[in-house]
N, C-alpha and C. Protein backbone atom coordinates (compact mmCIF):
# COMPACT_ATOMS: atom_id res chain seq x y z
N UNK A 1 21.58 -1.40 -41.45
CA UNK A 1 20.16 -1.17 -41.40
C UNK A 1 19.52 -1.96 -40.25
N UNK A 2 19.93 -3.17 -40.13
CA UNK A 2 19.11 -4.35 -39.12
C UNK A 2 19.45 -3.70 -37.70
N UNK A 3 20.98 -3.16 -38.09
CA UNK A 3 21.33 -2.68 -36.08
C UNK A 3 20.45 -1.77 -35.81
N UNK A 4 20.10 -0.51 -36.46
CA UNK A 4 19.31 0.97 -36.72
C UNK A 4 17.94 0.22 -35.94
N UNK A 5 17.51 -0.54 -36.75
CA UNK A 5 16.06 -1.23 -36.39
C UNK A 5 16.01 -1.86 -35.29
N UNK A 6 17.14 -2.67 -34.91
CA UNK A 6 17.64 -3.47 -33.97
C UNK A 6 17.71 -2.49 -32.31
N UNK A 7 18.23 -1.33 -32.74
CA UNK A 7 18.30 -0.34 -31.78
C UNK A 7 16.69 0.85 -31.64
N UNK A 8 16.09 0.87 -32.40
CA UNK A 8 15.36 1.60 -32.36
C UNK A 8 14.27 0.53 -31.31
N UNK A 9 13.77 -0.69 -31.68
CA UNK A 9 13.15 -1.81 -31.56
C UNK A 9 13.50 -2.10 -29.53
N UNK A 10 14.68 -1.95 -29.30
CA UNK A 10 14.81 -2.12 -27.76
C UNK A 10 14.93 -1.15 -26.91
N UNK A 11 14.72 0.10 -28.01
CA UNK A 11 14.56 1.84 -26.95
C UNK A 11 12.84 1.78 -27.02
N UNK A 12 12.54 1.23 -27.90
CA UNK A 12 11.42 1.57 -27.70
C UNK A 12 10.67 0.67 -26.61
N UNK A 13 11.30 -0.97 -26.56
CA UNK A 13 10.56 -1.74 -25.73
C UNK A 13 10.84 -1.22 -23.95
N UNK A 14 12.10 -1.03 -24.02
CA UNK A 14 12.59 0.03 -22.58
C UNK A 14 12.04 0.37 -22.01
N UNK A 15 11.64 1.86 -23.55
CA UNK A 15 10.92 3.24 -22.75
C UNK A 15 9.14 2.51 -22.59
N UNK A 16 8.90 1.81 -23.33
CA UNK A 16 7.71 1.12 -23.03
C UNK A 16 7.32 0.66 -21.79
N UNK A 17 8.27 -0.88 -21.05
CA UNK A 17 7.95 -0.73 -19.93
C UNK A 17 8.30 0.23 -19.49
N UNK A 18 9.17 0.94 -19.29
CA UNK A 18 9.19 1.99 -18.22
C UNK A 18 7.71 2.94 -17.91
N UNK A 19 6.86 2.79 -19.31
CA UNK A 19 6.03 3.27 -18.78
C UNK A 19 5.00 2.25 -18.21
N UNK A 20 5.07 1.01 -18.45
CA UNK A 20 4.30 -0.14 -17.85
C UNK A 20 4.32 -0.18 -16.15
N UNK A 21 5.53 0.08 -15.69
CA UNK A 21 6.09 0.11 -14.04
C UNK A 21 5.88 0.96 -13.37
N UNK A 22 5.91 1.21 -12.11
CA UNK A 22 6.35 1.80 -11.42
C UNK A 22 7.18 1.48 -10.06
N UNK A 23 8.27 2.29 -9.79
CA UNK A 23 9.41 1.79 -8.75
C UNK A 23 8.68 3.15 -7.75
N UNK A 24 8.89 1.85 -6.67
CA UNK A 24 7.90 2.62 -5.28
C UNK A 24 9.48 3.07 -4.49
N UNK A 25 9.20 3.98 -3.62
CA UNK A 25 10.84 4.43 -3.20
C UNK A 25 11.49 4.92 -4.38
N UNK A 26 10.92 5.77 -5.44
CA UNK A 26 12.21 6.51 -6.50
C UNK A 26 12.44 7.61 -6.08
N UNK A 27 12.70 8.13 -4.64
CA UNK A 27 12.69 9.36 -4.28
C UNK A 27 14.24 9.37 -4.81
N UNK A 28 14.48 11.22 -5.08
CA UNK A 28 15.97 10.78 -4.66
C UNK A 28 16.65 10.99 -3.35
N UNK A 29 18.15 10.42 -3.97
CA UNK A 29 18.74 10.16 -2.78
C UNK A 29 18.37 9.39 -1.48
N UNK A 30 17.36 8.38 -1.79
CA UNK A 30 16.70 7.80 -0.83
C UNK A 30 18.08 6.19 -0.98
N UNK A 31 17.65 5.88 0.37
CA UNK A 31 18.72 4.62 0.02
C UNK A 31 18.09 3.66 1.05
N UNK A 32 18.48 2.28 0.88
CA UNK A 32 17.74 1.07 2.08
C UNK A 32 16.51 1.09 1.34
N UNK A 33 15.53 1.36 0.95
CA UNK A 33 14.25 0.65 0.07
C UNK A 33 13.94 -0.29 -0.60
N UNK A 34 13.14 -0.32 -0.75
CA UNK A 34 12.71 -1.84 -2.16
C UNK A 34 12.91 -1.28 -3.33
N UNK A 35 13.51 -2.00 -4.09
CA UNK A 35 13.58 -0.97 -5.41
C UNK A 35 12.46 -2.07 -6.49
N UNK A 36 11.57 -2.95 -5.72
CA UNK A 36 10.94 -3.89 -6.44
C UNK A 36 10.08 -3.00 -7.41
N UNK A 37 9.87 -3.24 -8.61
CA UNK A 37 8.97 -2.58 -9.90
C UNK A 37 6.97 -3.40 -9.70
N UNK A 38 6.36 -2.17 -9.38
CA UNK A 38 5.33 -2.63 -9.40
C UNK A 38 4.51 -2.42 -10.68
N UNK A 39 3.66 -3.37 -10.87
CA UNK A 39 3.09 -3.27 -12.55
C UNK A 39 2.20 -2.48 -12.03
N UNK A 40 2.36 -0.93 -13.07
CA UNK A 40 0.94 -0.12 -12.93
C UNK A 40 -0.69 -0.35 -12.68
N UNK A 41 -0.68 -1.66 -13.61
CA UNK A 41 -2.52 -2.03 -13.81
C UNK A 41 -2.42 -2.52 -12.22
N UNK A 42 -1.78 -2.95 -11.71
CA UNK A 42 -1.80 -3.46 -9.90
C UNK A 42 -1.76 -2.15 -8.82
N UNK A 43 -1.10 -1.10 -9.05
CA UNK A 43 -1.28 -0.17 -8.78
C UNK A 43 -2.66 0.55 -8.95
N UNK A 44 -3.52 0.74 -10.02
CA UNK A 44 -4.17 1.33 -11.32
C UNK A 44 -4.85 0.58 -9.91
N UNK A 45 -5.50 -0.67 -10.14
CA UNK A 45 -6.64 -1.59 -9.55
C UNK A 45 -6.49 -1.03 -8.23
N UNK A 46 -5.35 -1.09 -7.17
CA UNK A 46 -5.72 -0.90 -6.51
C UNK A 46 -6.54 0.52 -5.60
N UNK A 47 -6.03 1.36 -6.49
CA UNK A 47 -6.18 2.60 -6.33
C UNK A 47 -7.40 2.67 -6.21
N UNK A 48 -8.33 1.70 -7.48
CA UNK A 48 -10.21 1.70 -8.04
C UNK A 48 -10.09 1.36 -6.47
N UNK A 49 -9.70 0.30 -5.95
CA UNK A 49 -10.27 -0.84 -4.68
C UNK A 49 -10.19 0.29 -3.54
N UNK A 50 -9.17 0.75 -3.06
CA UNK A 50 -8.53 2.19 -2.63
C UNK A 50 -10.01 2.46 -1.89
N UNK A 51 -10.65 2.97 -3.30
CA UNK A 51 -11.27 4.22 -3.16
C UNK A 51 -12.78 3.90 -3.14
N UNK A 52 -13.08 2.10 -3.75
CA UNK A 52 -14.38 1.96 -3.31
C UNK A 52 -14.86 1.39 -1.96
N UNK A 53 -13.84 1.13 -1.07
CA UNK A 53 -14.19 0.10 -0.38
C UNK A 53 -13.49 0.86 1.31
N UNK A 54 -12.32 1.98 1.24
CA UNK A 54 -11.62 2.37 2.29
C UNK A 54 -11.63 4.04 2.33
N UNK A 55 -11.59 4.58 1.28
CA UNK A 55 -11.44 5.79 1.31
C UNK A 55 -12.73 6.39 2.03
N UNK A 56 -14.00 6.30 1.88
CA UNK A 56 -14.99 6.61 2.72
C UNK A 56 -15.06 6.75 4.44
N UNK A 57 -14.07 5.72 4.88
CA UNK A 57 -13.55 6.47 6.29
C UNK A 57 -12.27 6.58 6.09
N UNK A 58 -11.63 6.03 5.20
CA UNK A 58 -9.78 6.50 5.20
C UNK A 58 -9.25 7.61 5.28
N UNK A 59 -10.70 8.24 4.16
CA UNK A 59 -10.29 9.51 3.30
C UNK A 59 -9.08 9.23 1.86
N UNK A 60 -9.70 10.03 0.49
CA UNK A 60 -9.17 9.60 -0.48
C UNK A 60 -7.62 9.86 -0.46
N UNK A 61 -7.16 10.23 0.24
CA UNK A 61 -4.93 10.42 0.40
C UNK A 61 -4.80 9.91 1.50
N UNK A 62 -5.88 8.83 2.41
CA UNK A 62 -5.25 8.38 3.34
C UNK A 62 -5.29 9.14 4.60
N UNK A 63 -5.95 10.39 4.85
CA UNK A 63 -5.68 11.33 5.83
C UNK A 63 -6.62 10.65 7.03
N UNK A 64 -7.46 9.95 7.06
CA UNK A 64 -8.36 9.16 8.16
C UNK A 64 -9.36 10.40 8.68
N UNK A 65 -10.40 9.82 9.49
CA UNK A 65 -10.64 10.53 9.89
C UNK A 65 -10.80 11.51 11.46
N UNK A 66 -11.13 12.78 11.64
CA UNK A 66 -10.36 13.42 12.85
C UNK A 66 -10.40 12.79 13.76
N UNK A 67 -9.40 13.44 14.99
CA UNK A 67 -9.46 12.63 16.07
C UNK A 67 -9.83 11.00 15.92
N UNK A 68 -8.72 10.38 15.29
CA UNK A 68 -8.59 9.27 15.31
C UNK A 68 -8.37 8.31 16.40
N UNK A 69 -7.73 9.03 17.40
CA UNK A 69 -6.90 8.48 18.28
C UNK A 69 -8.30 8.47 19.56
N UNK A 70 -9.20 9.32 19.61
CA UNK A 70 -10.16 9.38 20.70
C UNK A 70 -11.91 8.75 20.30
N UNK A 71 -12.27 7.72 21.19
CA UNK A 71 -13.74 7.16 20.54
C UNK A 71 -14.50 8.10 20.44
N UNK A 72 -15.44 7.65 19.90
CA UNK A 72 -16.62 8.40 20.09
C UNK A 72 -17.36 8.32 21.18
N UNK A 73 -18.96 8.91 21.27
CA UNK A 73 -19.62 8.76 21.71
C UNK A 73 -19.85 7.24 22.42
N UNK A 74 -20.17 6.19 21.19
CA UNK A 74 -20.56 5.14 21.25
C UNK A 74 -18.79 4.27 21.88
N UNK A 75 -17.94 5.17 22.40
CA UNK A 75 -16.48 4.32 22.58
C UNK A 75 -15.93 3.23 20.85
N UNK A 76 -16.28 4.01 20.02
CA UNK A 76 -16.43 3.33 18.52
C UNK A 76 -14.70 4.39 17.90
N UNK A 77 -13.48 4.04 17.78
CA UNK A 77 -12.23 4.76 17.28
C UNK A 77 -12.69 5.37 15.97
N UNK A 78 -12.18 6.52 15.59
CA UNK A 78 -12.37 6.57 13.71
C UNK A 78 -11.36 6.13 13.55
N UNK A 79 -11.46 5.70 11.68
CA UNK A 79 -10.62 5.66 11.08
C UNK A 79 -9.24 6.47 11.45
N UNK A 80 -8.17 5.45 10.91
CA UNK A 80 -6.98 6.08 11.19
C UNK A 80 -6.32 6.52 10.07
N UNK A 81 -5.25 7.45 9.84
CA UNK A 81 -4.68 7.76 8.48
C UNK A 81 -3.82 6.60 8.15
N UNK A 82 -3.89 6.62 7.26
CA UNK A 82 -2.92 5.64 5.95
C UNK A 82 -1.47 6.08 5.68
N UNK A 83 -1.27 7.35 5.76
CA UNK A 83 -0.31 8.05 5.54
C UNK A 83 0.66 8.55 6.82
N UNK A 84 1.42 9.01 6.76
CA UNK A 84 2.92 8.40 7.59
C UNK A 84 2.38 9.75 8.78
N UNK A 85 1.08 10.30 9.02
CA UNK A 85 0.93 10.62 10.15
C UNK A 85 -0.03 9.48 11.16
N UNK A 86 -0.63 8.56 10.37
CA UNK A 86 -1.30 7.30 11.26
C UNK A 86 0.14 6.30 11.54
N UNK A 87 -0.33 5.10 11.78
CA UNK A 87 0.34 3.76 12.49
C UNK A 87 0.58 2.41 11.47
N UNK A 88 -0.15 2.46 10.15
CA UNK A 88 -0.27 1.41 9.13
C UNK A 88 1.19 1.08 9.15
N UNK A 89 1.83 1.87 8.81
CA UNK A 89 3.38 1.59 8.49
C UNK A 89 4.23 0.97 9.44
N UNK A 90 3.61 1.11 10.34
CA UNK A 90 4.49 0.01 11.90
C UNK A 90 3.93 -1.35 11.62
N UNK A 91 3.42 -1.75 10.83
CA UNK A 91 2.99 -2.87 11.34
C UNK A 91 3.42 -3.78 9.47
N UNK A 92 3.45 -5.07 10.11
CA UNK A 92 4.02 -5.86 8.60
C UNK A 92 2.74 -6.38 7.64
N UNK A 93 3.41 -6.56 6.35
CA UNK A 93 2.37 -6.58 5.20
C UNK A 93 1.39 -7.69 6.05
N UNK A 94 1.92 -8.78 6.31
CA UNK A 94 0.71 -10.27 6.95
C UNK A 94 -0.71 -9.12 7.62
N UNK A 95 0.52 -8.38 8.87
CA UNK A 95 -1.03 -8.25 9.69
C UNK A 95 -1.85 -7.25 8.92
N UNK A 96 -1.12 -6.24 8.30
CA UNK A 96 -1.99 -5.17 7.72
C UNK A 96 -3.13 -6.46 6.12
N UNK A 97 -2.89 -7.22 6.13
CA UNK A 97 -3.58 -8.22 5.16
C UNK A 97 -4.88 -8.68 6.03
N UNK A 98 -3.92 -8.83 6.94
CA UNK A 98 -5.20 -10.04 7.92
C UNK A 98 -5.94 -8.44 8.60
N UNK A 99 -5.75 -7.55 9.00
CA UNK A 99 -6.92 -6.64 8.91
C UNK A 99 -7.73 -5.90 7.91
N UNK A 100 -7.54 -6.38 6.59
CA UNK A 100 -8.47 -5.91 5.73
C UNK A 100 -9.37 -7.11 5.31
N UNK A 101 -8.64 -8.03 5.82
CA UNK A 101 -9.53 -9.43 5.88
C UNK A 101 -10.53 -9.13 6.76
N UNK A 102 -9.90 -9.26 7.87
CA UNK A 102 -11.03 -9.60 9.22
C UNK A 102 -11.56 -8.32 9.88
N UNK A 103 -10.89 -7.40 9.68
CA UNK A 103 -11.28 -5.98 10.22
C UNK A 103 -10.14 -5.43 11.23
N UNK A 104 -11.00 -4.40 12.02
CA UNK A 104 -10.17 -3.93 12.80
C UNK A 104 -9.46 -4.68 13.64
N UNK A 105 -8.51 -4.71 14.98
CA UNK A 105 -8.78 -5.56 16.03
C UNK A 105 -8.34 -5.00 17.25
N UNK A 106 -8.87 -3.83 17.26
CA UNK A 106 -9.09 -2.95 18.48
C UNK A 106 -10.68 -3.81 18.68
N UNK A 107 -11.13 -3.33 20.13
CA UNK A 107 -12.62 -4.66 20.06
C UNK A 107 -13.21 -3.23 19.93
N UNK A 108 -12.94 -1.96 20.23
CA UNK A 108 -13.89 -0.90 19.69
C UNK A 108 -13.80 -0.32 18.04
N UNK A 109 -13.34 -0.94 17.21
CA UNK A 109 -12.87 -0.73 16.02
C UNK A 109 -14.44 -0.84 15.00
N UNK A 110 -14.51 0.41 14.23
CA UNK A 110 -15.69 0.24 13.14
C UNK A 110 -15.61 -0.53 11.88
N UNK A 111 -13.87 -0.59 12.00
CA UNK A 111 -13.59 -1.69 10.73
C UNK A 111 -14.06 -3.29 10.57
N UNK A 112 -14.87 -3.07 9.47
CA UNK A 112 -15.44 -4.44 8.69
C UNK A 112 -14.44 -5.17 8.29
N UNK A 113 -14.39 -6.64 8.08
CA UNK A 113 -13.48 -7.36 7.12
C UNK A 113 -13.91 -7.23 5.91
N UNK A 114 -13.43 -7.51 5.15
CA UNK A 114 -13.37 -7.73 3.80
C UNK A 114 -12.76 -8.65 3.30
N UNK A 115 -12.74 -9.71 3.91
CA UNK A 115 -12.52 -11.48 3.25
C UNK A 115 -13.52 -11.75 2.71
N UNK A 116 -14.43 -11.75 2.83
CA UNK A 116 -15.69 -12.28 1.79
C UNK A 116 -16.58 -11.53 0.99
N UNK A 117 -15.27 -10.33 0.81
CA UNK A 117 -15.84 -9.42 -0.51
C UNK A 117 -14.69 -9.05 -1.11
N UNK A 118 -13.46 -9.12 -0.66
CA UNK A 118 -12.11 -9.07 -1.74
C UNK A 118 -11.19 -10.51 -1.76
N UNK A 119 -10.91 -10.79 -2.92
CA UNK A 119 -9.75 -12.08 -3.04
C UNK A 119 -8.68 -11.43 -2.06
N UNK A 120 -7.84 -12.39 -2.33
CA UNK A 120 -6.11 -11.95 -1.82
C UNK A 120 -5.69 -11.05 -2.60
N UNK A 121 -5.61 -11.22 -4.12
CA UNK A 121 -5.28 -10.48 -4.65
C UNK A 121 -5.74 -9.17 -4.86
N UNK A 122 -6.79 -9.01 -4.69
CA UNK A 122 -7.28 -7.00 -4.02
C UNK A 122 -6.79 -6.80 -3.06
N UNK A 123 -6.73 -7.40 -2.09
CA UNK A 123 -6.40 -7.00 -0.52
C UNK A 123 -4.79 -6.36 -1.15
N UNK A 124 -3.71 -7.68 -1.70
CA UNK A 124 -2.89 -7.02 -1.65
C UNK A 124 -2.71 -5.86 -2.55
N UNK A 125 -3.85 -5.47 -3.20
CA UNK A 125 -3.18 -4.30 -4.30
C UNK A 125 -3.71 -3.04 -3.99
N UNK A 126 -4.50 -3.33 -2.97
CA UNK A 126 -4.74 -2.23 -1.62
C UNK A 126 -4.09 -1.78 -1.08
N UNK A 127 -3.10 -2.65 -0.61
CA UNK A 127 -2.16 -2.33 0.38
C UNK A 127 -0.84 -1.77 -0.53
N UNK A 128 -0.53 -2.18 -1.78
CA UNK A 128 0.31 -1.47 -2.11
C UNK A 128 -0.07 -0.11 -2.88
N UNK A 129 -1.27 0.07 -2.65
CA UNK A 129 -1.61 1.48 -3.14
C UNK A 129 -1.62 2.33 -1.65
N UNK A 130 -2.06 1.63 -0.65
CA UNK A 130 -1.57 2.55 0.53
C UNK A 130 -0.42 2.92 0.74
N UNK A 131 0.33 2.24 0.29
CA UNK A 131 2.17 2.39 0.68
C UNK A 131 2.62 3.86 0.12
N UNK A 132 1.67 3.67 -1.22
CA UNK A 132 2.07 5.34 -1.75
C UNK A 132 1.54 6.72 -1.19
N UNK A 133 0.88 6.15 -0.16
CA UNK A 133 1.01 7.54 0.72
C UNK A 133 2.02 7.49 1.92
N UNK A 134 2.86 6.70 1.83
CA UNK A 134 3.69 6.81 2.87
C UNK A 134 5.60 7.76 2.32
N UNK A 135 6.16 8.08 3.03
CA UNK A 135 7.62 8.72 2.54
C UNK A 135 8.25 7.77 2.91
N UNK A 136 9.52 8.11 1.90
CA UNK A 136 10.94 6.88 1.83
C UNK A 136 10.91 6.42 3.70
N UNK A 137 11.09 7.08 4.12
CA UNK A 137 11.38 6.58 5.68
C UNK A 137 10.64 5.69 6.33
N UNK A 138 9.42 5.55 5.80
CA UNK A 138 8.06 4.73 6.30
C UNK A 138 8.43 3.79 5.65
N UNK A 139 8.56 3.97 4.24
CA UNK A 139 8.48 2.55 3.18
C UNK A 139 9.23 1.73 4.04
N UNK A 140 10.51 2.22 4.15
CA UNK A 140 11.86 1.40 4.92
C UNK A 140 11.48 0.96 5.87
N UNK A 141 11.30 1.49 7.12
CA UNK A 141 10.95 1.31 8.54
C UNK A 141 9.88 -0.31 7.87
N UNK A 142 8.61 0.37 7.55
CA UNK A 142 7.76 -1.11 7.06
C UNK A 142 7.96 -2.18 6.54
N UNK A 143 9.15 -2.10 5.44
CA UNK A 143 9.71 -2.84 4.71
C UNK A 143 10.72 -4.51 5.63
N UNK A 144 11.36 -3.22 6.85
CA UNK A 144 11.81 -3.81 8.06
C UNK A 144 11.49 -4.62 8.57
N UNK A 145 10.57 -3.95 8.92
CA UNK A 145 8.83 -4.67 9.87
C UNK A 145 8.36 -6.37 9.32
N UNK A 146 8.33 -6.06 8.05
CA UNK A 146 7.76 -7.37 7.25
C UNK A 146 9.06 -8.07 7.16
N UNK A 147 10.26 -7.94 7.30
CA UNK A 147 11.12 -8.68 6.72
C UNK A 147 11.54 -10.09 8.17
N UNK A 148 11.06 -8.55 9.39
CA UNK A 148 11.60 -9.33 10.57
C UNK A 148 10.30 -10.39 10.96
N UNK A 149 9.39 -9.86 10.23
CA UNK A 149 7.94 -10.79 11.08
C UNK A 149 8.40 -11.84 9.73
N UNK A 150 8.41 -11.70 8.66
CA UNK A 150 8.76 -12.73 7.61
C UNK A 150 9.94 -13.90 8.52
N UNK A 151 10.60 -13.76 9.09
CA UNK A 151 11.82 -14.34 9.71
C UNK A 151 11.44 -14.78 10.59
N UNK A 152 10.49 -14.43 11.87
CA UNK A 152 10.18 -15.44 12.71
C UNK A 152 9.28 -16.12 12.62
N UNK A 153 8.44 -16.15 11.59
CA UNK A 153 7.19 -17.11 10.72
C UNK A 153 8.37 -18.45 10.24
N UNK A 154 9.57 -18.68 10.19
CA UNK A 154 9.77 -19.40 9.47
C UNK A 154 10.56 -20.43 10.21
């Protein structure tokens, strides 16, 4: 009887987290990724943060907005996409941090900081809600990126 209970008791805690997590890179057949488990409510939050604070020039999937690449009028860039047709993904978690801190750092850039309206901890749950618009190949490539700038920081 105790094993029955015993077994029922750790399928259930399992399938529980499993629904608590999520693994970023579960494509299949994907290989070289992070297979790190992100807690949903960090995901969940960032998604709210996402969408109050970036999506208005990001656009809500990250798509940026047009002609990103050419100023405006005022020589002012738009927004760039988030998603693996913009540049976010070339660059490592630090700097993509320190530009949602401080802003853009193109000197024609419309991007605001947001250090003295998000902790660290939004910034980063921003950034890992951006990641999910990127494909296995980006994750990796970025993943890269941070590992090698992680290495000469040290």
């Amino acid at each position: 009887m105790w094993k029955w209970v015993a077994a029922v008791a750790a399928a259930v805690l399992i399938f529980g987290l499993g629904g608590i997590w999520l693994r970023l890179g579960s494509d299949q057949g994907q290989t070289g990724t992070s297979q790190a488990l992100i807690p949903s409510e960090h995901l969940t939050d960032g998604k709210a943060l996402y969408e109050a604070n970036c999506a208005s020039c990001h656009g809500i999937n990250g798509e940026g907005q047009p002609n990103w690449r050419v100023p405006n009028e005022q020589g002012v860039y738009p927004a760039p996409p988030h998603n693996n047709d913009g540049h976010t993904w070339h660059h490592a978690d630090q700097q993509l941090l320190e530009i949602i801190a401080q802003g853009g750092s193109l000197p024609n850039t419309g991007m605001p900081g947001y250090g003295g309206i998000l902790n660290q901890a939004q910034m980063e749950a921003i950034l890992t809600y951006i990641k999910t618009f990127w494909g296995p190949e980006q994750r990796e490539f970025q993943e890269q990126v941070t590992r090698n700038r992680q290495q000469q920081t040290q």
